[in-house]
Protein backbone atom coordinates (compact mmCIF):
# COMPACT_ATOMS: atom_id res chain seq x y z
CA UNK A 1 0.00 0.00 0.00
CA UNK A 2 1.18 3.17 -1.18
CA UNK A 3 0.70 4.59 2.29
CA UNK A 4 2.33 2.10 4.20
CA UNK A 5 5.68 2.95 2.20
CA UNK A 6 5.18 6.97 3.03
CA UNK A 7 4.80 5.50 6.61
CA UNK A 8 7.79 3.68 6.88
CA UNK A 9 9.62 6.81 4.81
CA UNK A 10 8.52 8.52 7.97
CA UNK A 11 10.37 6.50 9.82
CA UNK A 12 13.86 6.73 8.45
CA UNK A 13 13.57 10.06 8.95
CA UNK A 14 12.72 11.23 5.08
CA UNK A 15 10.05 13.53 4.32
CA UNK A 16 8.24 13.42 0.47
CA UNK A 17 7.62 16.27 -0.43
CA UNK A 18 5.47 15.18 -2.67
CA UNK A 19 1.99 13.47 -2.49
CA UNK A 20 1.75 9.28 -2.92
CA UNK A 21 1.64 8.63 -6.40
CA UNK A 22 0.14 5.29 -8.01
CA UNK A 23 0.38 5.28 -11.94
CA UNK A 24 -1.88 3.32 -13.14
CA UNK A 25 -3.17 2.43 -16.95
CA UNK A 26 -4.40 -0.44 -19.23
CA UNK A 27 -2.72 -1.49 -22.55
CA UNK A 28 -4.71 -3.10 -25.26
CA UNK A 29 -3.75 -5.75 -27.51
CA UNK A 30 -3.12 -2.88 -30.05
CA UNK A 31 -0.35 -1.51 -27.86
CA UNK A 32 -2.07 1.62 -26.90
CA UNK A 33 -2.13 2.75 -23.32
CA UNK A 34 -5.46 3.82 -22.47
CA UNK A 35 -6.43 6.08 -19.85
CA UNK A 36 -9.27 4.73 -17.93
CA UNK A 37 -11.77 6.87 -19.08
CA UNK A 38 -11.25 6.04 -22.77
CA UNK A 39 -13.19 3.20 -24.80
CA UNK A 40 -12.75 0.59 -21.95
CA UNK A 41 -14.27 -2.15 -24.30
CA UNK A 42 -11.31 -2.19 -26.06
CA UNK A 43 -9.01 -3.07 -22.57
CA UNK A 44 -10.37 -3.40 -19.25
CA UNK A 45 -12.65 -5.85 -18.43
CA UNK A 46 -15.64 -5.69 -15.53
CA UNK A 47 -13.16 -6.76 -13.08
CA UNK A 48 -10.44 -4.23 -13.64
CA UNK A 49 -13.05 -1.50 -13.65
CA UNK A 50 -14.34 -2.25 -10.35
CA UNK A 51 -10.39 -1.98 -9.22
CA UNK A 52 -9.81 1.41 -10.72
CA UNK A 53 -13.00 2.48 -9.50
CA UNK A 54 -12.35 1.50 -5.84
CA UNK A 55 -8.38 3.11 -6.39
CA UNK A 56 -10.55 6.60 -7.42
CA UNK A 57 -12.67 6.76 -4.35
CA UNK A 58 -9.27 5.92 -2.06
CA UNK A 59 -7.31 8.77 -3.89
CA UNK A 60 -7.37 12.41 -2.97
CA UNK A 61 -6.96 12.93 -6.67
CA UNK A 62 -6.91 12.14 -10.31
CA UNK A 63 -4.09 13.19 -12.28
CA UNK A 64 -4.09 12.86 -16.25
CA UNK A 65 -2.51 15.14 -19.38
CA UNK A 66 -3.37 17.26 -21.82
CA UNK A 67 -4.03 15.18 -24.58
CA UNK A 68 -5.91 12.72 -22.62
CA UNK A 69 -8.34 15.90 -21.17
CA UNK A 70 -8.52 17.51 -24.40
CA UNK A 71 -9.44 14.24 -26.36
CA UNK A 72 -11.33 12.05 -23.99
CA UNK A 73 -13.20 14.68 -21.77
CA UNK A 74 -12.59 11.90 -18.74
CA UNK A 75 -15.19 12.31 -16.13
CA UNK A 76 -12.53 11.19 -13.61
CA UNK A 77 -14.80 9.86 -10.84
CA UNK A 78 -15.89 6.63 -9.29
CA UNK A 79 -18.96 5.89 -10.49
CA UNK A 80 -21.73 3.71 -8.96
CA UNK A 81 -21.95 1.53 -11.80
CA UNK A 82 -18.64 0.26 -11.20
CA UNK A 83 -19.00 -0.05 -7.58
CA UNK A 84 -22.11 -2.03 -7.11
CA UNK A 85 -22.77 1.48 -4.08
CA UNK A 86 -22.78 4.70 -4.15
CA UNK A 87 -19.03 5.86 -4.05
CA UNK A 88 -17.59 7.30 -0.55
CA UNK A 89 -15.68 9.86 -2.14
CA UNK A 90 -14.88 11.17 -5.54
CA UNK A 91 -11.24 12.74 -5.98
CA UNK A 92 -9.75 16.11 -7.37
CA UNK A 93 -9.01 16.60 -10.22
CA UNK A 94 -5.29 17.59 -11.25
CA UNK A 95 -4.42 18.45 -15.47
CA UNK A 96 -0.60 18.74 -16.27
CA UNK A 97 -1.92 20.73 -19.33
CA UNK A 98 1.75 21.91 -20.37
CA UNK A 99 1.53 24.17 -22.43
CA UNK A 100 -1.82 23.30 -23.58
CA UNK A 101 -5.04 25.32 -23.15
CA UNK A 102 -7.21 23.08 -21.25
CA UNK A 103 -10.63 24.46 -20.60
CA UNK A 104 -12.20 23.26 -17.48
CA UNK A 105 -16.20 23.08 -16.24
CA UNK A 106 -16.81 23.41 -12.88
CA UNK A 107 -18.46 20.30 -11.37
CA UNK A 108 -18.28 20.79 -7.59
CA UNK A 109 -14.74 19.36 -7.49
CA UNK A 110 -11.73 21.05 -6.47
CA UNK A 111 -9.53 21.17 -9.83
CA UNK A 112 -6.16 21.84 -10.34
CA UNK A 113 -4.75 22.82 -13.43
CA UNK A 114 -0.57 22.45 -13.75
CA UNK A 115 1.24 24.03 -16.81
CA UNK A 116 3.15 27.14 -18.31
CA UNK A 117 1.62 30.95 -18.21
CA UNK A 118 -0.77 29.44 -21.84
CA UNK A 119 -2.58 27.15 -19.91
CA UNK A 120 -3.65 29.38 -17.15
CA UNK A 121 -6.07 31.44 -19.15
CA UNK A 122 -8.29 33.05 -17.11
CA UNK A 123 -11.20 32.83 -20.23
CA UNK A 124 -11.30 29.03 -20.20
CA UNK A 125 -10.81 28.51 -16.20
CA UNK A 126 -14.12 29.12 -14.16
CA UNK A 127 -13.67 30.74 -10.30
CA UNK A 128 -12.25 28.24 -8.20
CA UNK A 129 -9.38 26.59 -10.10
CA UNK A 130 -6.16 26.52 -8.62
CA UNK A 131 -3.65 27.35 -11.15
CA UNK A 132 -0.07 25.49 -10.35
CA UNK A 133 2.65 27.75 -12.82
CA UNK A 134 5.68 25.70 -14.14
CA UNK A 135 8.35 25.71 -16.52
CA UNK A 136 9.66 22.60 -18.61
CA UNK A 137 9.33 18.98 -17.45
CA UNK A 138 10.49 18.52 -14.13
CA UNK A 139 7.64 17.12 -11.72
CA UNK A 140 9.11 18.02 -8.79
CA UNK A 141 7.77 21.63 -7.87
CA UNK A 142 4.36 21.18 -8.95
CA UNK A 143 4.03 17.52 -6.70
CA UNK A 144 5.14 19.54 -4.17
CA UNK A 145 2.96 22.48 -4.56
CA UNK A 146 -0.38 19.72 -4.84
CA UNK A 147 0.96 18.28 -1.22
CA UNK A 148 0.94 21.71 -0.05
CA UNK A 149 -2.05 22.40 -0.80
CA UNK A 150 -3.80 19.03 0.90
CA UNK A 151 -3.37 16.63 -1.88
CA UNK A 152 -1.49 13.55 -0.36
CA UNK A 153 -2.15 10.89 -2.70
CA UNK A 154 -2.32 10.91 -6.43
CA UNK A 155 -3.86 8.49 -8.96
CA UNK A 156 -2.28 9.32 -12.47
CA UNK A 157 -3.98 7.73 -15.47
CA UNK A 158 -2.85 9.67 -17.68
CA UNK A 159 -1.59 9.03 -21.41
CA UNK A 160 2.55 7.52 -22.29
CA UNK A 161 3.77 10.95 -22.27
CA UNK A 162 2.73 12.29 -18.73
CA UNK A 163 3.14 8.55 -17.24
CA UNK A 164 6.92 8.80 -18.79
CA UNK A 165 7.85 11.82 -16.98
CA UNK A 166 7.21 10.44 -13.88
CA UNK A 167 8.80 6.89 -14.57
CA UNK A 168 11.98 8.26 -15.83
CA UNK A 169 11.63 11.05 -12.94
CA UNK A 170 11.09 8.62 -10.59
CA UNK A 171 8.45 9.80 -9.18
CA UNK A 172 6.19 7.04 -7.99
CA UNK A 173 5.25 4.73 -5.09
CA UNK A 174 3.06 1.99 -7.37
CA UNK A 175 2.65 1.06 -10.67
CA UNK A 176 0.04 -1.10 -11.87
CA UNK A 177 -0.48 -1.90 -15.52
CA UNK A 178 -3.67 -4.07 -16.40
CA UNK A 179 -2.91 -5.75 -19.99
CA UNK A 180 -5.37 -7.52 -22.16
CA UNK A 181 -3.61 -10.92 -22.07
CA UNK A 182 -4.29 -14.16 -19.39
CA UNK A 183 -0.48 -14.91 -20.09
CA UNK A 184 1.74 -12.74 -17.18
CA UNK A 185 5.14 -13.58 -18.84
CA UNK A 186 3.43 -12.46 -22.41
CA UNK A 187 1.76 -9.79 -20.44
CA UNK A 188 4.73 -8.66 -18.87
CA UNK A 189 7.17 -8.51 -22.25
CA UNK A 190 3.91 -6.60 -23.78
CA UNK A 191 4.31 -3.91 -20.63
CA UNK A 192 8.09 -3.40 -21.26
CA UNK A 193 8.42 -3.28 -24.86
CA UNK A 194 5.35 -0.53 -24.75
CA UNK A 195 6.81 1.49 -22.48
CA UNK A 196 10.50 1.02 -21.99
CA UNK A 197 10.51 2.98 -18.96
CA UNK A 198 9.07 0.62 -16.70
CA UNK A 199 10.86 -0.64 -13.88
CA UNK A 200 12.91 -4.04 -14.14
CA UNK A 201 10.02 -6.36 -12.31
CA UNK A 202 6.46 -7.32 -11.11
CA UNK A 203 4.22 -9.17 -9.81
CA UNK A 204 1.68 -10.71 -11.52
CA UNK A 205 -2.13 -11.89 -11.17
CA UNK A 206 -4.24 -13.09 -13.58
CA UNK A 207 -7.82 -10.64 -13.21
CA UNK A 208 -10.96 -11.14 -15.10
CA UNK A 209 -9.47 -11.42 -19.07
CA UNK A 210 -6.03 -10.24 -18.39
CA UNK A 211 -3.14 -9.22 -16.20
CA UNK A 212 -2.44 -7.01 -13.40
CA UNK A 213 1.48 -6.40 -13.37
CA UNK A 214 2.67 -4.38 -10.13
CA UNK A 215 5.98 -3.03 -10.58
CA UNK A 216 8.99 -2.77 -8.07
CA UNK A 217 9.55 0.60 -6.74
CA UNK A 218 13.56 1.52 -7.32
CA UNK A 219 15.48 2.33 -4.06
CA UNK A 220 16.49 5.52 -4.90
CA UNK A 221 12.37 6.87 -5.76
């Protein structure tokens, strides 16, 4: 559990200053990763919906790009349907819009929108959106700015480029990957040669009509 490891972080004396950050996405027998929000009868099956859906209603927030807001329009909540019960909570919302425009509708959710001085358009934001400024790539300043302002756990499903940044940033405490494949050795060599950047090993379950791979943390993250 993602908290246990900030727990025992604690512990040794090391503060992240940072929320606790699970990546988690689906890959299709096409190789495309999917956010979760996206034409799930193409990847997840019943099963791995109900998963993500109980991750969103454990998670202060939902983190995903530009492209994926832009394109999909993801609700980014957990939804009854998925459940089987009305969900406890429903998360924030957190864009890393870049340098992307990414107009936003207020829903009752607090909303955070990360990105360079473009993307913080006052026109396409309505009252209430917390604007995080940054420059280039780096993830660090803007995870810190999110914990800082209450956000201590973050569920990223966003698209390869955003879920890149923070694998080769290292900038995670779980990654699970839900492939469309019963095998978990085929399932695993599909993971790795879609996205390079995953870490060296997993764990591996066979759920509903595929596999759940959770990755090794490094040492260093």
């Amino acid at each position: 559990m993602p908290q246990a490891r900030a727990l025992r972080e604690i512990e040794r004396g090391i503060e992240l200053f940072r929320p606790i950050v699970h990546l988690n996405f689906a890959i299709g027998r096409d190789g495309r990763i999917a956010a979760f929000d996206g034409q799930p009868a193409e990847i997840s099956c019943c099963e791995d919906w109900r998963r993500v859906h109980h991750l969103r209603e454990r998670y202060d927030a939902i983190a995903v790009g530009a492209r994926t807001w832009i394109g999909d329009r993801p609700l980014l909540t957990a939804r009854r349907e998925r459940l089987g019960r009305e969900p406890r909570q429903q998360p924030a919302r957190v864009i890393f819009a870049g340098r992307h425009a990414c107009p936003v509708v207020d829903n009752g959710r607090r909303t955070f929108v990360v990105g360079a001085a473009a993307a913080g358009r006052q026109d396409i934001h309505p009252e209430g959106v917390c604007f995080i400024p940054t420059e280039g790539h780096d993830l660090r300043s803007p995870l810190a700015a999110l914990q800082e302002a209450g956000l201590g756990s973050l569920l990223v499903e966003g698209g390869p480029t955003l879920l890149r940044s923070f694998l080769v940033q290292g900038l995670f405490d779980v990654v699970e990957v839900y492939v469309r494949d019963p095998s978990p050795d085929a399932a695993r060599q599909f993971a790795h040669h879609v996205l390079d950047a995953l870490p060296p090993s997993s764990s591996a379950c066979v759920l509903g009509e595929g596999t759940l791979l959770t990755f090794e943390v490094p040492a260093n993250c």
